[in-house]
Protein backbone atom coordinates (compact mmCIF):
# COMPACT_ATOMS: atom_id res chain seq x y z
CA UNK A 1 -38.97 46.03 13.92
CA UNK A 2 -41.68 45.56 11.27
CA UNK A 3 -41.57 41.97 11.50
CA UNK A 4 -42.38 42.10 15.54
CA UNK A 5 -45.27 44.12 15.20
CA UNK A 6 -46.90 42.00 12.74
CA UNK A 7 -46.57 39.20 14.74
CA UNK A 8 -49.48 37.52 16.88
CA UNK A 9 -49.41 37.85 20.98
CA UNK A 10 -48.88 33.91 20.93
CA UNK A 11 -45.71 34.39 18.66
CA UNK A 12 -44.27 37.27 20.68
CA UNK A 13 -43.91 34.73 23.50
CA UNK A 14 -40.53 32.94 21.35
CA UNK A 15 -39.60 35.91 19.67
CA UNK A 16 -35.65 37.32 20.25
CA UNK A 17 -34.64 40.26 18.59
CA UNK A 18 -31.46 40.55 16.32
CA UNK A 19 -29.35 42.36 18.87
CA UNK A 20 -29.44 39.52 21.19
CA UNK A 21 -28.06 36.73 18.85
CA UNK A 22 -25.51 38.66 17.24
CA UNK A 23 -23.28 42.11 17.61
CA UNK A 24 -23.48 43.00 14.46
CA UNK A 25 -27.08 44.33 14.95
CA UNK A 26 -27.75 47.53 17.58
CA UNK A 27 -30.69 47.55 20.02
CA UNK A 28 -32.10 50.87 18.50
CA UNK A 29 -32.66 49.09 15.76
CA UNK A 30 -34.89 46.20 17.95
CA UNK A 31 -36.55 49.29 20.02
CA UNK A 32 -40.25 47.57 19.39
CA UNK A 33 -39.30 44.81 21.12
CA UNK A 34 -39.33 45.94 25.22
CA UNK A 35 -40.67 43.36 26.97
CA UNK A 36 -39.07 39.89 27.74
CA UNK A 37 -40.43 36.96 25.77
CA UNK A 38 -41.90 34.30 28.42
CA UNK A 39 -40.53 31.58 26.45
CA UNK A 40 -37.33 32.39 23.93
CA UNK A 41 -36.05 30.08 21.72
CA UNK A 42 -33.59 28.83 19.82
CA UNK A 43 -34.73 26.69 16.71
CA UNK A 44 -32.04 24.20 15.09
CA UNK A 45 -33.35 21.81 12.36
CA UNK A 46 -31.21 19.47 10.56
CA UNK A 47 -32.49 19.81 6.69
CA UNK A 48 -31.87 16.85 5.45
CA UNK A 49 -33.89 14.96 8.06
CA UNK A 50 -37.34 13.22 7.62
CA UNK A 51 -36.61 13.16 4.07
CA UNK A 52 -35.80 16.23 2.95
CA UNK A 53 -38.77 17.61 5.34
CA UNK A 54 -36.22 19.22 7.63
CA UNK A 55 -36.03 21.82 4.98
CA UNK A 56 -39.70 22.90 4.76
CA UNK A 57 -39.52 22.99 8.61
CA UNK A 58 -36.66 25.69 8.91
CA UNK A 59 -38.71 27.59 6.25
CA UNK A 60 -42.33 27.77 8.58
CA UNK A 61 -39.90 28.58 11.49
CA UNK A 62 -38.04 31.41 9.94
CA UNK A 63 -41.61 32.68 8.71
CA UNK A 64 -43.05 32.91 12.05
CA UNK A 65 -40.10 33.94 14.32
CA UNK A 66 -36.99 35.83 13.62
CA UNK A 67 -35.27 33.93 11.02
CA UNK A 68 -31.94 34.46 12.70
CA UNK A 69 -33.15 32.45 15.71
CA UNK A 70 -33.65 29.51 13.33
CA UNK A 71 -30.80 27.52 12.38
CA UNK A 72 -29.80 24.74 9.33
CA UNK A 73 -27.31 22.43 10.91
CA UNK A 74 -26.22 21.59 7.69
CA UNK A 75 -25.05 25.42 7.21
CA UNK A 76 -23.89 25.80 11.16
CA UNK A 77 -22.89 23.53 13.54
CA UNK A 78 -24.11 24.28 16.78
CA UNK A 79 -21.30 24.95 18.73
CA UNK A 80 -20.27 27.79 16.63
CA UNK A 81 -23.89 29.10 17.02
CA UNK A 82 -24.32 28.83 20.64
CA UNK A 83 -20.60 30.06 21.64
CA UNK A 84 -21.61 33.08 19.44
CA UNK A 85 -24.31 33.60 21.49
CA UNK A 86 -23.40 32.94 24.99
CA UNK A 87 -20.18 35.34 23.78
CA UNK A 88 -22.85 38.11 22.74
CA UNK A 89 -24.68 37.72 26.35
CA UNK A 90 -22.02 38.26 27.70
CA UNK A 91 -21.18 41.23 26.44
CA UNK A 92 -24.64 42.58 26.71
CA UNK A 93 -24.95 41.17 30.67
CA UNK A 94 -25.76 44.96 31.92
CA UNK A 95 -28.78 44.80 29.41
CA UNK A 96 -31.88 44.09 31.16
CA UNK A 97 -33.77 42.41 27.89
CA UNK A 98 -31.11 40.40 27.22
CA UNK A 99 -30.21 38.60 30.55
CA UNK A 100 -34.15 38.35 31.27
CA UNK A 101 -33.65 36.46 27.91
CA UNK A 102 -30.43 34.02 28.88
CA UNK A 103 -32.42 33.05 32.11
CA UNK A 104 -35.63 31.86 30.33
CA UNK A 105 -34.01 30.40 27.01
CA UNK A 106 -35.19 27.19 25.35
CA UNK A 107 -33.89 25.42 22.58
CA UNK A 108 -35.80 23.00 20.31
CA UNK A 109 -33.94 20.28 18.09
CA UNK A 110 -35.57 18.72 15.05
CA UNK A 111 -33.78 15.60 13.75
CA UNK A 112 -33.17 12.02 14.42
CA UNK A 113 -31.74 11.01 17.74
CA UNK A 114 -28.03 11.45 16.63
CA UNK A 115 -28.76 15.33 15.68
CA UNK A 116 -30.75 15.25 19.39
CA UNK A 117 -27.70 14.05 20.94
CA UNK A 118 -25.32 16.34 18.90
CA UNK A 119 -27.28 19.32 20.38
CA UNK A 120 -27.25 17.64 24.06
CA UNK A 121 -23.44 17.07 23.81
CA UNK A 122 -22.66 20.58 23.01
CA UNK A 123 -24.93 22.44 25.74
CA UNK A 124 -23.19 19.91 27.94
CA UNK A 125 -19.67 20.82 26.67
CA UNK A 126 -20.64 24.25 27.08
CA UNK A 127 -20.75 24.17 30.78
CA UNK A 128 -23.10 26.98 31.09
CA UNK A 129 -24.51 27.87 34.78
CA UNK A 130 -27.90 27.90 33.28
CA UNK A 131 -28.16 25.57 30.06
CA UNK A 132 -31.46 26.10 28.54
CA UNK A 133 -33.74 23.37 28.46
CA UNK A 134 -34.08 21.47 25.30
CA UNK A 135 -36.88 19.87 23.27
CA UNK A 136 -36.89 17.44 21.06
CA UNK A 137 -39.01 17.44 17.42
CA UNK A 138 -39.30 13.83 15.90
CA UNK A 139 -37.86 14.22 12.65
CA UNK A 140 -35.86 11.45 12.13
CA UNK A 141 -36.61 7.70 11.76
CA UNK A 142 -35.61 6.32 14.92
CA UNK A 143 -37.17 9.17 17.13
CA UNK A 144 -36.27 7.08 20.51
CA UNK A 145 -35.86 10.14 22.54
CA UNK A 146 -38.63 12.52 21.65
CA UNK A 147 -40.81 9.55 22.45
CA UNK A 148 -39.56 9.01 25.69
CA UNK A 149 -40.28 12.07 26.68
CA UNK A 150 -43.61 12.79 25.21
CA UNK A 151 -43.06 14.38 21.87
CA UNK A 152 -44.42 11.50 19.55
CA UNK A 153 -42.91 9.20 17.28
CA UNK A 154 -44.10 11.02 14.45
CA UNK A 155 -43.30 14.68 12.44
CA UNK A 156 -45.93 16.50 13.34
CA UNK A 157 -46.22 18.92 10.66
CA UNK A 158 -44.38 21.50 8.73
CA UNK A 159 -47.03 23.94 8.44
CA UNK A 160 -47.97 26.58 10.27
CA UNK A 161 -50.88 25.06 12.36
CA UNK A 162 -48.30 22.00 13.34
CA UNK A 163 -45.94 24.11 14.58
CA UNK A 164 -47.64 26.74 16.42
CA UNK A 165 -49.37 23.58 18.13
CA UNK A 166 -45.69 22.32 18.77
CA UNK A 167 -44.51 25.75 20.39
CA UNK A 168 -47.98 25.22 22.29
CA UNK A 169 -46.60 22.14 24.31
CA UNK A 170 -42.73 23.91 24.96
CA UNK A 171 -45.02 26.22 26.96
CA UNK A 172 -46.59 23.81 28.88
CA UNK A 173 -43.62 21.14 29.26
CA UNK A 174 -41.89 20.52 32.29
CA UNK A 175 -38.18 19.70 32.65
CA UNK A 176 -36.30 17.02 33.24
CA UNK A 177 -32.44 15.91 34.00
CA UNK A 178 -31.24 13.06 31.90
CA UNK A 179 -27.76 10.92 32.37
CA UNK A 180 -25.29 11.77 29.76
CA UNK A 181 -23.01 8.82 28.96
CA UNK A 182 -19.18 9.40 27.67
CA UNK A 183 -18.35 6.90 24.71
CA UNK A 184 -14.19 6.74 24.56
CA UNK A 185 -13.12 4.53 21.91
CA UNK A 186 -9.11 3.88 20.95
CA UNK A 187 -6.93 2.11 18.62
CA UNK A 188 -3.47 1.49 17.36
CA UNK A 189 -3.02 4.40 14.06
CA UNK A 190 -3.71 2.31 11.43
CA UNK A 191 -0.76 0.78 8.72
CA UNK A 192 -0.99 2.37 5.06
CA UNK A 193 -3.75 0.98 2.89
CA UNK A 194 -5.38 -0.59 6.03
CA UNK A 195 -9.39 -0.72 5.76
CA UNK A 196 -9.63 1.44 9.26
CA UNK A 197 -7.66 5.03 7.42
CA UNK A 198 -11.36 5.48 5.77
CA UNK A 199 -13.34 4.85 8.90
CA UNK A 200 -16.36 6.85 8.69
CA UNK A 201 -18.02 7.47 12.70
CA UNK A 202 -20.60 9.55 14.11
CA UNK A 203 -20.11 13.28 14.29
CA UNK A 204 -20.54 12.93 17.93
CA UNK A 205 -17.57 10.77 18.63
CA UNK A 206 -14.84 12.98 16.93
CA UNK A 207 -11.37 12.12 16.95
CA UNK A 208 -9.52 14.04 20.54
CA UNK A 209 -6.55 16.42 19.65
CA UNK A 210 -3.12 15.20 20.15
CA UNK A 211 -2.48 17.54 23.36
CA UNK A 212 -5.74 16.24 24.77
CA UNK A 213 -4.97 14.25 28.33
CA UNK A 214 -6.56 11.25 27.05
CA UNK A 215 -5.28 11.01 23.84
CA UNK A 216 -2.23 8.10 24.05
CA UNK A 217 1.13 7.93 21.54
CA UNK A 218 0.43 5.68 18.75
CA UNK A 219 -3.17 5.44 19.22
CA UNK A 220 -6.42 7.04 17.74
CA UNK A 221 -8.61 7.67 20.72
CA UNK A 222 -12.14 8.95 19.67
CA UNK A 223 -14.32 10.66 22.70
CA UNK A 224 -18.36 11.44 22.67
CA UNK A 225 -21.33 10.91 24.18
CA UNK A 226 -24.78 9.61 23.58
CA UNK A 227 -28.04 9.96 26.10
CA UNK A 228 -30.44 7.10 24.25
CA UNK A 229 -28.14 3.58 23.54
CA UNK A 230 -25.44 2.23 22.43
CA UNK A 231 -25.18 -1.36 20.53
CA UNK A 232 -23.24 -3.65 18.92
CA UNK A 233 -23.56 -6.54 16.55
CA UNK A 234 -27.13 -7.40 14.68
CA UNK A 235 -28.76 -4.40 15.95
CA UNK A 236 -26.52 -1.72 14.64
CA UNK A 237 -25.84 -3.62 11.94
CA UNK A 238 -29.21 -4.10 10.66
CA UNK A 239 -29.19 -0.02 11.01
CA UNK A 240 -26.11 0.35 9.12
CA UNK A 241 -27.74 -1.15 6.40
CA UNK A 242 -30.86 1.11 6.51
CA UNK A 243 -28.68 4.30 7.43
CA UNK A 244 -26.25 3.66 4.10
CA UNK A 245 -29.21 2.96 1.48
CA UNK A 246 -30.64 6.53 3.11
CA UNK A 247 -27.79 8.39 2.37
CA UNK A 248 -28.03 7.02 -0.80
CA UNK A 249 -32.08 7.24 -1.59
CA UNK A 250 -33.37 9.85 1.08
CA UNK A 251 -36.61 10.02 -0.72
CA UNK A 252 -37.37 6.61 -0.30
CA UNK A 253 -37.07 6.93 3.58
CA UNK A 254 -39.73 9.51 4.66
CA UNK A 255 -41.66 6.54 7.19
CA UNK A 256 -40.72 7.31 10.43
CA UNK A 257 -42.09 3.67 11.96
CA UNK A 258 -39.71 1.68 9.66
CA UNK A 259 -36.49 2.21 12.15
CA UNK A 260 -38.60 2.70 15.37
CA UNK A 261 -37.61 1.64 18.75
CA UNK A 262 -40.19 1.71 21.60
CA UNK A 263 -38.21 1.78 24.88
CA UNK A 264 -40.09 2.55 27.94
CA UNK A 265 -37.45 4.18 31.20
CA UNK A 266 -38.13 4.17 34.20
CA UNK A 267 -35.18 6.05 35.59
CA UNK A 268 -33.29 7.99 32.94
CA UNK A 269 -31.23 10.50 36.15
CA UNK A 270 -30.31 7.33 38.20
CA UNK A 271 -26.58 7.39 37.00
CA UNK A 272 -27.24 3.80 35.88
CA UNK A 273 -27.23 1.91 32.36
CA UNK A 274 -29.23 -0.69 31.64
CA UNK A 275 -27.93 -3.70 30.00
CA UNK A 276 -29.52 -5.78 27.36
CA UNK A 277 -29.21 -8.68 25.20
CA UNK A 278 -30.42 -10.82 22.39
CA UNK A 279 -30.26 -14.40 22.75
CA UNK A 280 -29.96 -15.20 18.48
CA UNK A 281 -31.53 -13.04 15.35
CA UNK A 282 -34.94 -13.79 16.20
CA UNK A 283 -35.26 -12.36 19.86
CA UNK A 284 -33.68 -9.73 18.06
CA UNK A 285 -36.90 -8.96 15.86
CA UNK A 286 -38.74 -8.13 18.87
CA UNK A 287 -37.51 -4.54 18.63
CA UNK A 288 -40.19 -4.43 15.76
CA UNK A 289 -42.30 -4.62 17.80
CA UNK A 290 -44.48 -2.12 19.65
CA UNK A 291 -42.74 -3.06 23.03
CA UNK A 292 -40.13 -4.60 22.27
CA UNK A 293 -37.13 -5.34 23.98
CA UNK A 294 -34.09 -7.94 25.15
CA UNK A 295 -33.49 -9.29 27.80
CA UNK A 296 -32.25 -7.14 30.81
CA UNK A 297 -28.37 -8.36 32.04
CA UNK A 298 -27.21 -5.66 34.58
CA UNK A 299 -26.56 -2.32 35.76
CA UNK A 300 -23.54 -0.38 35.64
CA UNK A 301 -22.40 3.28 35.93
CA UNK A 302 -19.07 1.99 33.61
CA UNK A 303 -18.56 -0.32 31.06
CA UNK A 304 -15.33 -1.70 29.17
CA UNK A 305 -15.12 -3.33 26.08
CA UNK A 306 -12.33 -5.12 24.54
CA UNK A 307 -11.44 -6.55 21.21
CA UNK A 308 -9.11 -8.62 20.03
CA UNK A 309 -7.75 -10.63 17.02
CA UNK A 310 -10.78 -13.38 16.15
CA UNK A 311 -12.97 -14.38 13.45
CA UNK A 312 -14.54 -11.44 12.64
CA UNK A 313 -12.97 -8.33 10.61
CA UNK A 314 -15.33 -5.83 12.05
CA UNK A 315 -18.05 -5.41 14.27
CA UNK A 316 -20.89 -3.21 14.03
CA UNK A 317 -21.66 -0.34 16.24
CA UNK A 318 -24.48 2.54 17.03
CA UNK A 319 -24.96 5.34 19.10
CA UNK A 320 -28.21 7.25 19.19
CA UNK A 321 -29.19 6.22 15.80
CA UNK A 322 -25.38 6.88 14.26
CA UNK A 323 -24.35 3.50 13.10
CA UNK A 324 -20.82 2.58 11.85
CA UNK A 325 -18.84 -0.44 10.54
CA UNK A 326 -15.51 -0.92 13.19
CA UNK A 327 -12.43 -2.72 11.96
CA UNK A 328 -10.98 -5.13 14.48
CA UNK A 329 -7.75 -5.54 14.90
CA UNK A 330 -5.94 -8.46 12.37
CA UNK A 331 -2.87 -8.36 15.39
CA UNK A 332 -2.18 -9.02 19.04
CA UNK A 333 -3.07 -5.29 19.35
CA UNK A 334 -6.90 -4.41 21.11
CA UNK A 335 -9.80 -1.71 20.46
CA UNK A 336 -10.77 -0.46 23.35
CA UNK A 337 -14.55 1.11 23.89
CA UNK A 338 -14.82 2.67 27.00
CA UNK A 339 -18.79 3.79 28.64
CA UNK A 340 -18.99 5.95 31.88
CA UNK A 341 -21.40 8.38 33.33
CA UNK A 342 -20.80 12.35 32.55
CA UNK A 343 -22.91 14.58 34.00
CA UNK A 344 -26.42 15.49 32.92
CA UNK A 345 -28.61 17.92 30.68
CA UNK A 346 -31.77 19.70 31.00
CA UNK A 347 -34.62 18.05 28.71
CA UNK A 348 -38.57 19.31 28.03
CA UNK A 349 -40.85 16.65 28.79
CA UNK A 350 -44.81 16.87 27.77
CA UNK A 351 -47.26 15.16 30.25
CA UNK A 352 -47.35 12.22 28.25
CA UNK A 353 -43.61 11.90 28.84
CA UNK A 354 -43.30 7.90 29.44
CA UNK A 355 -39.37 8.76 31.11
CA UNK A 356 -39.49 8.80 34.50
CA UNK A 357 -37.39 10.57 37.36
CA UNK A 358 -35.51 8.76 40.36
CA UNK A 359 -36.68 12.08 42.62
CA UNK A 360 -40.16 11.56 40.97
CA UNK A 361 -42.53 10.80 44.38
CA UNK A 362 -44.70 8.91 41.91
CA UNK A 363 -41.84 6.35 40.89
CA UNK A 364 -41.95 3.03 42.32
CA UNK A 365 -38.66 1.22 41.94
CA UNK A 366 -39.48 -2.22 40.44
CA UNK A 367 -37.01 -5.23 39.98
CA UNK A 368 -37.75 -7.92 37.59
CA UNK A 369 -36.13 -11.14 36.27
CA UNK A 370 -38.53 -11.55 33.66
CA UNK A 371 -37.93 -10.60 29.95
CA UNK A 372 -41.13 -10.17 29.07
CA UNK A 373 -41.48 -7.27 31.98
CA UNK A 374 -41.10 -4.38 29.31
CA UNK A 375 -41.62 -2.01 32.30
CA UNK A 376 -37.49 -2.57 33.68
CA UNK A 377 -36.04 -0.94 30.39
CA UNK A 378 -34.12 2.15 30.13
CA UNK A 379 -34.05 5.23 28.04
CA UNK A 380 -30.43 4.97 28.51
CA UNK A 381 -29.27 1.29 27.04
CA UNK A 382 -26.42 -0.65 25.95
């Protein structure tokens, strides 16, 4: 293959030929490539991110590695892409390339923290016995996860020079598990011409199938997950404000620090979410702040919500920087939002990752009443 040959020793490290991602190329045709990449990849950038710099990105990518190891997730989703895969390894599981391949794979994820957690929730759902490691590139505005775990707040580049320096640090990074949270959410099927028939949610909480075990007669029941936070009320809905006039003007929104939350964790495998709250509006402006943060309430590997008939039409709601405008019910009937602890996922952490593990030896366990301790809050937080 031309293209391999061309290619620097440094490059050859992430490099997977044709043959492994899909059967519709042979390996005689990939003969150049013998030896085992140290560190394969998988590349999936979502284009419209970072204001239309998502797009530029997938270009540099596709210019430096095999451009069918890049992927747009606004052309592929990526379960299609990975079950494709994992299907083609499968198949090819007497090659010796190929598996040497599956057991070192990586995957890198450039968006905001809802594409981040769109990638985590399909490895998860994938239930691989090996699920590759994933890192995450801080495309969005509200790059809460990357941060935590040591990849910046900021884009760092869509040229070549950035990037390269990027696939520098997925060398060098370690990994680490983090606590993936299951969001189930249900409600009575709305009447005709009621406000909640056009209710727009996250692509990560999609709406189960009828012959799903949790799905309940006369109900909509909507399942995901999220890894970073979830919140309700001034919080999400200041974000649904910012998220809607983005859709809108994407240009406009290409400052990552507008819609940046700076959450410090110290145990993000514990099995444990932290609780928070805001006392009024203006304790809620400290999350403008560098280190800002409410005021910790509890722990809890499970939390229930319940809503019923009151003063307020709707309440707003967020998951890993997805916001979205919930009807409540007008009735004696309830929406139910359901939080509990589902498994974990593999993450690439750089050394300045600020996330820390429970099986860490260097963790010390610290309990605080204070608010002003920014130290006691989680990665994960609701």
């Amino acid at each position: 293959m031309e293209k391999y040959k061309n290619l620097s020793d440094f490059l050859k490290k992430f490099f997977i030929p044709s043959y492994v991602l899909s059967p519709e190329d042979e390996p005689e045709a990939q003969i150049s490539c013998t030896t085992a990449p140290e560190n394969p990849i998988l590349v999936f950038i979502n284009s419209k991110s970072g204001g239309q710099l998502g797009a530029e990105l997938i270009l540099t990518y596709r210019t430096l590695l095999n451009d069918k190891q890049v992927f747009d997730l606004e052309v592929e989703t990526p379960d299609k892409v990975l079950q494709r895969i994992y299907l083609n390894l499968e198949r090819l599981k007497d090659d010796s390339l190929a598996s040497k391949i599956q057991d070192k794979l990586k995957i890198i994820v450039a968006g905001g923290d809802g594409t981040a957690g769109w990638l985590l929730g399909v490895v998860s759902d994938l239930n691989l016995s090996n699920p590759p490691p994933i890192a995450t590139v801080p495309l969005g505005t509200g790059n809460n996860l990357p941060f935590a775990f040591g990849w910046g707040k900021k884009n760092p580049g869509t040229d070549r020079s950035s990037v390269e320096s990027f696939l520098g640090k997925v060398i060098n990074a370690k990994e680490m598990k983090i606590d993936n949270w299951k969001i189930l959410m249900r409600m009575k099927h709305p009447k005709e011409g009621s406000c909640d028939i056009t209710l727009k949610l996250p692509h990560s909480l999609p709406r189960i199938f009828p012959s799903d075990q949790e799905n309940m007669e006369g109900y909509h029941t909507y399942r995901g997950g999220f890894w970073n936070y979830f919140s309700l009320g001034m919080d999400a809905q200041v974000s649904y404000a910012f998220h809607s006039q983005r859709k809108l003007h994407p240009e406009r929104f290409k400052n990552q620090l507008v819609n940046q939350r700076s959450l410090t964790a110290p145990f993000v495998d514990d099995g444990l979410i932290e609780i928070v709250g805001f006392r009024n509006a203006w304790h809620g402006l400290v999350l403008l702040s560098p280190n800002g943060h409410g005021t910790r309430l509890a722990q809890a590997n499970r939390v229930r919500l319940e809503f019923k008939k009151g003063a307020a039409k709707h309440a707003y709601m967020r998951i890993d920087g997805e916001p979205w405008k919930q009807p409540l019910p007008s009735n004696d009937e309830t929406v139910m939002v359901e939080i509990s602890h589902h498994g974990q996922v593999n993450l690439l952490a750089t050394q300045n990752c600020r996330s820390k593990s429970m099986y860490e030896s260097s963790s010390i366990i610290r309990f605080s009443n204070d608010e002003d301790d920014s130290s006691v809050v989680e990665n994960e937080e609701f």
